[in-house]
PDB file of N, CA and C in Angstrom:
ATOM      1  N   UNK A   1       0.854  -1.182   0.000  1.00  0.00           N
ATOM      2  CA  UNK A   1       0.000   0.000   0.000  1.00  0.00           C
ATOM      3  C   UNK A   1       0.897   1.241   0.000  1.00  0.00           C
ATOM      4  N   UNK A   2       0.573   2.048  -0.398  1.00  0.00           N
ATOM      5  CA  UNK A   2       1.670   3.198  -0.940  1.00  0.00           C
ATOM      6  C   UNK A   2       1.158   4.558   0.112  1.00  0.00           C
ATOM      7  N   UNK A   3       1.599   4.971   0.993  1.00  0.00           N
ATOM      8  CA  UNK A   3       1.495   6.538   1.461  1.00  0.00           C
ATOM      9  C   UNK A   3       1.329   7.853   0.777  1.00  0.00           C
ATOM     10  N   UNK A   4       0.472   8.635   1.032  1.00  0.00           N
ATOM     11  CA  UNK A   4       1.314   9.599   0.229  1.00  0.00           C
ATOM     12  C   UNK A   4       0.879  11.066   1.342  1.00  0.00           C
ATOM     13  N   UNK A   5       1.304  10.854   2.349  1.00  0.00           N
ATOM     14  CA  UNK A   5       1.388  11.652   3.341  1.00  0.00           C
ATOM     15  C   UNK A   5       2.497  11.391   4.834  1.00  0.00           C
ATOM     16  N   UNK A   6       2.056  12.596   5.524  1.00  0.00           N
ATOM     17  CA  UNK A   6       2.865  12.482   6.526  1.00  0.00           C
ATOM     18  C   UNK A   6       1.282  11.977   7.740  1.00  0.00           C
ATOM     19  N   UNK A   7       2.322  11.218   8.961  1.00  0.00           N
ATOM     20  CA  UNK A   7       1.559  10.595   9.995  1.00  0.00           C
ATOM     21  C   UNK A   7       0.432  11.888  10.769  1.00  0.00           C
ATOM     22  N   UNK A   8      -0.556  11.756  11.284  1.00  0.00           N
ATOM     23  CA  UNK A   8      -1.092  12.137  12.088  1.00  0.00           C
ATOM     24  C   UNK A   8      -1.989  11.917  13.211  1.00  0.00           C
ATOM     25  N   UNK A   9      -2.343  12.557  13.968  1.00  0.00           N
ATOM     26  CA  UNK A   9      -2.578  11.337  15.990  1.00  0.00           C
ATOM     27  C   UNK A   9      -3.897  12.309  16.403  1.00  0.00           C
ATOM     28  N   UNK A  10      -4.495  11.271  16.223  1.00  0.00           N
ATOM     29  CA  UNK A  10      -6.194  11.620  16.857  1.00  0.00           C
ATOM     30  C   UNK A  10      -6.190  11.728  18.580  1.00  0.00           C
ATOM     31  N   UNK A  11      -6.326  12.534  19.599  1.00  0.00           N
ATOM     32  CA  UNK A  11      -6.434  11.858  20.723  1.00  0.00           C
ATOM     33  C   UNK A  11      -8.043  11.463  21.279  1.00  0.00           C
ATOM     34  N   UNK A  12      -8.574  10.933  21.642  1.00  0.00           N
ATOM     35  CA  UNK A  12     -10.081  11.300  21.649  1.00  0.00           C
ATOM     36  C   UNK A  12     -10.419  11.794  23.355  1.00  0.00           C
ATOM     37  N   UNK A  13     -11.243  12.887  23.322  1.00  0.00           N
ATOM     38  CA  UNK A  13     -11.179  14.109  24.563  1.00  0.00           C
ATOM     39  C   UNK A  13     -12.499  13.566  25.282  1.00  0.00           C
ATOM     40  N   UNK A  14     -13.284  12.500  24.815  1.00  0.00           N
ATOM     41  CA  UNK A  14     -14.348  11.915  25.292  1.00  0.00           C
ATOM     42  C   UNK A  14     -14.732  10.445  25.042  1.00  0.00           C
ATOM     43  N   UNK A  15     -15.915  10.179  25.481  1.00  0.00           N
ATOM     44  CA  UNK A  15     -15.845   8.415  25.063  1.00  0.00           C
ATOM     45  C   UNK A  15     -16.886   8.288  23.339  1.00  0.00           C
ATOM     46  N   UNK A  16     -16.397   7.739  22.393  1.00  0.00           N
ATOM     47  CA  UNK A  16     -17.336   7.710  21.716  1.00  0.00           C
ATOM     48  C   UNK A  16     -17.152   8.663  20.344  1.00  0.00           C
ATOM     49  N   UNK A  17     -15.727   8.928  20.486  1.00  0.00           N
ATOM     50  CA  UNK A  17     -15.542   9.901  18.908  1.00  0.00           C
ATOM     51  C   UNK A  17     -15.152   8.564  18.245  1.00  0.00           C
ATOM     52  N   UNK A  18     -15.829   9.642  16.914  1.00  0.00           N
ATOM     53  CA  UNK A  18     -15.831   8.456  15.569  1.00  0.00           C
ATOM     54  C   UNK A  18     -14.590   9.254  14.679  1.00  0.00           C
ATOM     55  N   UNK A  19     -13.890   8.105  14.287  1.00  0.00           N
ATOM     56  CA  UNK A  19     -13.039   8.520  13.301  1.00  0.00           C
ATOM     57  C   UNK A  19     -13.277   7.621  11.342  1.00  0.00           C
ATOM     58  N   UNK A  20     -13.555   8.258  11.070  1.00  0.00           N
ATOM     59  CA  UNK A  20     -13.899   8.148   9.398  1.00  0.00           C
ATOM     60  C   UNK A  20     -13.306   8.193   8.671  1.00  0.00           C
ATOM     61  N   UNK A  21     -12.940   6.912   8.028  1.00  0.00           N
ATOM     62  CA  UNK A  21     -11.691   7.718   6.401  1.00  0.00           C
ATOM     63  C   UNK A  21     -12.904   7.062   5.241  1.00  0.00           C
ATOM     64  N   UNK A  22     -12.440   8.083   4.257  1.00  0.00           N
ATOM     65  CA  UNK A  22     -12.674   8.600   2.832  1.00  0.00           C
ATOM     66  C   UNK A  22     -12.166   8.091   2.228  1.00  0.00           C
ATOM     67  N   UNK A  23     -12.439   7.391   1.114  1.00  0.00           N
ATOM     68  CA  UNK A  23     -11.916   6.994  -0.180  1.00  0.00           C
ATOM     69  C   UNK A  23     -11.614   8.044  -1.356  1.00  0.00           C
ATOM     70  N   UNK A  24     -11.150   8.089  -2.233  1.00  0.00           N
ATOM     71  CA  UNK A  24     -10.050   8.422  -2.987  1.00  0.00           C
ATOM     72  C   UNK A  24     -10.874   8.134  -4.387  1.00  0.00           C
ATOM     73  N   UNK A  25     -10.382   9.236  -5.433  1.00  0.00           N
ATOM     74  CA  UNK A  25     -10.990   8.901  -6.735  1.00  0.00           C
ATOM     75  C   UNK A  25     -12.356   9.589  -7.084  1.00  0.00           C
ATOM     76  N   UNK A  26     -13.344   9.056  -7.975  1.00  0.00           N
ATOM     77  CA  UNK A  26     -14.463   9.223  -8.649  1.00  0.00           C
ATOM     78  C   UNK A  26     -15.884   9.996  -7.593  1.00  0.00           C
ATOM     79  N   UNK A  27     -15.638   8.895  -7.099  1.00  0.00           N
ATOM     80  CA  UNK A  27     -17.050   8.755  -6.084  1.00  0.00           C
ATOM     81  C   UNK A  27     -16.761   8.605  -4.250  1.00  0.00           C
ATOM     82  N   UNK A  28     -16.409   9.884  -3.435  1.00  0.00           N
ATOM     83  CA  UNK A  28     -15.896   9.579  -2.166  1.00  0.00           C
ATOM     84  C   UNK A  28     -16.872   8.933  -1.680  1.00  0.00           C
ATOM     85  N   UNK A  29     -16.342   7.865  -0.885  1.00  0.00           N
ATOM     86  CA  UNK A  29     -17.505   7.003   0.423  1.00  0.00           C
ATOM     87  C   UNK A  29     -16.807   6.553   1.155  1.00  0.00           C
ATOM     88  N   UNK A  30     -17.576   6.253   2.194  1.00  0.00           N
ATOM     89  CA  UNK A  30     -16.738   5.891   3.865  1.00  0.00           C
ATOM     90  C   UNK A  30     -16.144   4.619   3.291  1.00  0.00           C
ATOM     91  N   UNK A  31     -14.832   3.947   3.676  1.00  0.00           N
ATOM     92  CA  UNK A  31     -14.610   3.036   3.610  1.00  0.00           C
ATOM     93  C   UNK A  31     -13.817   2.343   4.859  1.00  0.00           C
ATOM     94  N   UNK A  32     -13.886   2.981   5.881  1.00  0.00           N
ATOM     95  CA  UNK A  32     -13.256   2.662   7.429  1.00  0.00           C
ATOM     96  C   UNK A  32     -13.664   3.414   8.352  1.00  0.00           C
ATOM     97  N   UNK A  33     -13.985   2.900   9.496  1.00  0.00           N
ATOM     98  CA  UNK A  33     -14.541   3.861  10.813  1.00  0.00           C
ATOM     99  C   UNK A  33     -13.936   3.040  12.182  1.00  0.00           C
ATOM    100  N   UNK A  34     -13.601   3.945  13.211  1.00  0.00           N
ATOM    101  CA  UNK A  34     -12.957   3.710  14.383  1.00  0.00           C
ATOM    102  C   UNK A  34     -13.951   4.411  15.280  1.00  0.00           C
ATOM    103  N   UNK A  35     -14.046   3.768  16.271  1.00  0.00           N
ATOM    104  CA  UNK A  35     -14.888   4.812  17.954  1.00  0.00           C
ATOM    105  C   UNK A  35     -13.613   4.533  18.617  1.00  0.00           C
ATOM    106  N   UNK A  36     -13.027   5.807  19.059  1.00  0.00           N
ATOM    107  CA  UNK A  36     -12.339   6.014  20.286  1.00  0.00           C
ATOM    108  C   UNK A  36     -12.808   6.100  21.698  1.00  0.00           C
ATOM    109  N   UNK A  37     -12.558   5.931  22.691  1.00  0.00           N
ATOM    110  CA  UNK A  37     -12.236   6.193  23.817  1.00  0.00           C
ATOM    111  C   UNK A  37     -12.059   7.236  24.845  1.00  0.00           C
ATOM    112  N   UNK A  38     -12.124   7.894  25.121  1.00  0.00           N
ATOM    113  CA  UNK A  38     -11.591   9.075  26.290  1.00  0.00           C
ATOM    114  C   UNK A  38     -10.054   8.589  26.315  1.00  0.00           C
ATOM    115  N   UNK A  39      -9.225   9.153  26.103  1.00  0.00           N
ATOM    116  CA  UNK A  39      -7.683   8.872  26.071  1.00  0.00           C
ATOM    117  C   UNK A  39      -6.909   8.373  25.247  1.00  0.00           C
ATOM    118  N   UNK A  40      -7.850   7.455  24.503  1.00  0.00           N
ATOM    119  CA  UNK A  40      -7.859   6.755  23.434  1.00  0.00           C
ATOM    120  C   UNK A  40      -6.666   7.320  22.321  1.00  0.00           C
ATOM    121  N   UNK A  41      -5.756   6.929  21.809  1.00  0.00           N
ATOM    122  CA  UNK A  41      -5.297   8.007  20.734  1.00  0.00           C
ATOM    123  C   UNK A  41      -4.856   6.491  19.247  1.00  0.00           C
ATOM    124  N   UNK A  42      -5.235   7.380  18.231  1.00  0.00           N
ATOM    125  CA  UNK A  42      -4.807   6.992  16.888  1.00  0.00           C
ATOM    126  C   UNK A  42      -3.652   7.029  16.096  1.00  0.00           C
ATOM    127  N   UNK A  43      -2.868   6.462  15.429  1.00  0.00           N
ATOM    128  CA  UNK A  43      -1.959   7.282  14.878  1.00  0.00           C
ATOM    129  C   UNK A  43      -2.720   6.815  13.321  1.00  0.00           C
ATOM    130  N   UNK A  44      -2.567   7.364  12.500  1.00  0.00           N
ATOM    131  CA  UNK A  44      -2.901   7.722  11.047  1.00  0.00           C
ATOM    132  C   UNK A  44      -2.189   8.325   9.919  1.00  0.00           C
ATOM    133  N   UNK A  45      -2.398   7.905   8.807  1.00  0.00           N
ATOM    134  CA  UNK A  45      -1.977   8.828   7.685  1.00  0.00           C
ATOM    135  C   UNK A  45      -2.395   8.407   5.917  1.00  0.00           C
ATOM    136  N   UNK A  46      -2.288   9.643   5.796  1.00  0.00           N
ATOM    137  CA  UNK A  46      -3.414   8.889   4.145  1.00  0.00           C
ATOM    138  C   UNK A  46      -2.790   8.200   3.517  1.00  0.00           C
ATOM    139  N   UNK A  47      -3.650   7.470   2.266  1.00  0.00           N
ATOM    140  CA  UNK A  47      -2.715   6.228   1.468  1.00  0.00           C
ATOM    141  C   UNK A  47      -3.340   6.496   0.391  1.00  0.00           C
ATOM    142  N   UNK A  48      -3.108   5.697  -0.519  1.00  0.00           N
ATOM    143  CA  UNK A  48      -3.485   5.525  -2.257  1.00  0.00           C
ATOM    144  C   UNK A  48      -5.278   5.133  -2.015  1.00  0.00           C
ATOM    145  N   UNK A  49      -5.882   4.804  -1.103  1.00  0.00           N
ATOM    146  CA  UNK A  49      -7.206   4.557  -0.882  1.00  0.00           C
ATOM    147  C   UNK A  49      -7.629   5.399  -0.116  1.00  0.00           C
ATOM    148  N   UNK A  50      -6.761   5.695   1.002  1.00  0.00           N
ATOM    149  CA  UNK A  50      -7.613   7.144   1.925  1.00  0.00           C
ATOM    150  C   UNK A  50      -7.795   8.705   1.324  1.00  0.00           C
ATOM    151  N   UNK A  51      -8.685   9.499   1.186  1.00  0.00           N
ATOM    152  CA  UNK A  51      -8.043  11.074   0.419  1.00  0.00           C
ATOM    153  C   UNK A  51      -8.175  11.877   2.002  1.00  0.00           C
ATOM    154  N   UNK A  52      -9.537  11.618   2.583  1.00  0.00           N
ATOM    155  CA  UNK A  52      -9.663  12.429   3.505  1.00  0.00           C
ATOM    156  C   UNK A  52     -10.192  11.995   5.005  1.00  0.00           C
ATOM    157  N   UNK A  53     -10.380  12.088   5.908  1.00  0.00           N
ATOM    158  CA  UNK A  53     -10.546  11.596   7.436  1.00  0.00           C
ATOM    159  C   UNK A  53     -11.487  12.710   8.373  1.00  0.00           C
ATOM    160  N   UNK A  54     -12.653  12.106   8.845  1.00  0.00           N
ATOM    161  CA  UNK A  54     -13.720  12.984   9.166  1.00  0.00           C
ATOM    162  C   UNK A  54     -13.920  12.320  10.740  1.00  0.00           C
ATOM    163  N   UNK A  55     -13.495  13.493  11.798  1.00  0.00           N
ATOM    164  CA  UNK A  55     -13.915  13.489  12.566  1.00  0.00           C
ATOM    165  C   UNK A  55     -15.476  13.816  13.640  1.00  0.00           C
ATOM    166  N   UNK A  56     -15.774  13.034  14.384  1.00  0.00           N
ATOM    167  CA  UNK A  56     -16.852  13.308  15.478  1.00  0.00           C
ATOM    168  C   UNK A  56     -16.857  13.003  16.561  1.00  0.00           C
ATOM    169  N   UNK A  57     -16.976  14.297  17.493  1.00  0.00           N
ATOM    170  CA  UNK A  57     -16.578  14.347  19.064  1.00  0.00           C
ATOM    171  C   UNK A  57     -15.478  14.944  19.811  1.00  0.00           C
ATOM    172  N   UNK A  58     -15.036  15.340  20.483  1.00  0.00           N
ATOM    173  CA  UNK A  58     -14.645  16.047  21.717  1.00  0.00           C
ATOM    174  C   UNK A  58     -12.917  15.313  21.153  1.00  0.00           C
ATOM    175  N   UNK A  59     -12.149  15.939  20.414  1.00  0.00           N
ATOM    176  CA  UNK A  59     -10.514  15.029  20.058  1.00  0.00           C
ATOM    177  C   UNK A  59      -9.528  16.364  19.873  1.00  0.00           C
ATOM    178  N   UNK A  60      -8.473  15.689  19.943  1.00  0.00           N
ATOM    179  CA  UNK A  60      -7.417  16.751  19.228  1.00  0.00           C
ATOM    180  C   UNK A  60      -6.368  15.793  18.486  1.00  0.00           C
ATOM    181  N   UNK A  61      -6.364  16.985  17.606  1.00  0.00           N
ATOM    182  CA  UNK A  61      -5.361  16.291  16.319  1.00  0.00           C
ATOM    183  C   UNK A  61      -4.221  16.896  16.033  1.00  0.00           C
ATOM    184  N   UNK A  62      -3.353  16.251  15.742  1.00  0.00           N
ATOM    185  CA  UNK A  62      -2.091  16.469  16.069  1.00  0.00           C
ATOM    186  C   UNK A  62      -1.115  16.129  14.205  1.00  0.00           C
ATOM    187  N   UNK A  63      -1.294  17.104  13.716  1.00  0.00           N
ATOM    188  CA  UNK A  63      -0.579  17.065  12.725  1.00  0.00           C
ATOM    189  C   UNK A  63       0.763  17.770  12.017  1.00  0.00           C
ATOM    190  N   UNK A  64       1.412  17.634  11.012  1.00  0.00           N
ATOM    191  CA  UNK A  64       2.477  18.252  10.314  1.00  0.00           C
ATOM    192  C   UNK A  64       2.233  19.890  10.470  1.00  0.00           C
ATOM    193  N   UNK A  65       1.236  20.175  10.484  1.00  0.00           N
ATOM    194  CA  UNK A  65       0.627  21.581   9.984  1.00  0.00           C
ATOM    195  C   UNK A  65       0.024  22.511  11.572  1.00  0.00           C
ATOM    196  N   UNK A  66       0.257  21.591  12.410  1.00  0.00           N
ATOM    197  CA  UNK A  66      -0.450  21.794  13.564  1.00  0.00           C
ATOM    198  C   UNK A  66      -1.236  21.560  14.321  1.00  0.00           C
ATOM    199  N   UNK A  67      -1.747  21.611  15.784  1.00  0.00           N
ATOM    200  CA  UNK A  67      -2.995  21.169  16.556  1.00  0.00           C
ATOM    201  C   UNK A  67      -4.234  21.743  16.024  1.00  0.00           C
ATOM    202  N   UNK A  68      -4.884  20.658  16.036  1.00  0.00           N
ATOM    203  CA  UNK A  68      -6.471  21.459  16.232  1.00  0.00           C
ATOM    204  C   UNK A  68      -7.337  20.817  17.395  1.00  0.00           C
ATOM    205  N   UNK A  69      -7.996  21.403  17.877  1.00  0.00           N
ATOM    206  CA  UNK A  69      -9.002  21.039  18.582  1.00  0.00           C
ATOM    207  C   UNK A  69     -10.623  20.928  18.119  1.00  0.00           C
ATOM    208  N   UNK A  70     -11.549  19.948  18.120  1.00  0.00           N
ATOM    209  CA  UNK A  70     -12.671  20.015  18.063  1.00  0.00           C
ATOM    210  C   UNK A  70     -13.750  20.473  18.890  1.00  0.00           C
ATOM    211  N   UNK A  71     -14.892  21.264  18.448  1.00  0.00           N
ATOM    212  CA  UNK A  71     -15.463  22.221  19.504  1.00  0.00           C
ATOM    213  C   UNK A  71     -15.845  21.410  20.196  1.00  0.00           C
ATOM    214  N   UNK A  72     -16.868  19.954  19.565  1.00  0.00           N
ATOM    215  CA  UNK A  72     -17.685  19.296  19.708  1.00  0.00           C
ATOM    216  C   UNK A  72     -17.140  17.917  19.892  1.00  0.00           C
TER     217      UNK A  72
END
């Protein structure tokens, strides 16, 4: 499977965030989902099948580009 990004780390800030990846190409659709934890953390990064990663719930993300926090 081929990368074509740098790593990035979900932490989850409550019980019950969903983490979502995106498929790649023509037609985007979910093609993987994770529920985290309260403490819970991910590590991640896109591939030749992932394009994009959709968070839900209370997390912080920790990437190349910087933190973000989710309101929700």
């Amino acid at each position: 499977m081929q990368t074509t990004g740098d790593f990035f780390v979900i932490k989850a800030k409550e019980n019950g965030v969903n983490v979502i990846g995106l498929t790649r190409g023509k037609d985007t659709r979910f093609h993987h989902s994770e529920k985290l934890d309260k403490g819970e953390v991910m590590i991640a990064q896109f591939t030749e099948h992932t394009s994009a990663v959709k968070i839900r719930g209370k997390a912080t993300i920790v990437t190349p580009f910087g933190i973000v926090e989710t309101d929700e």
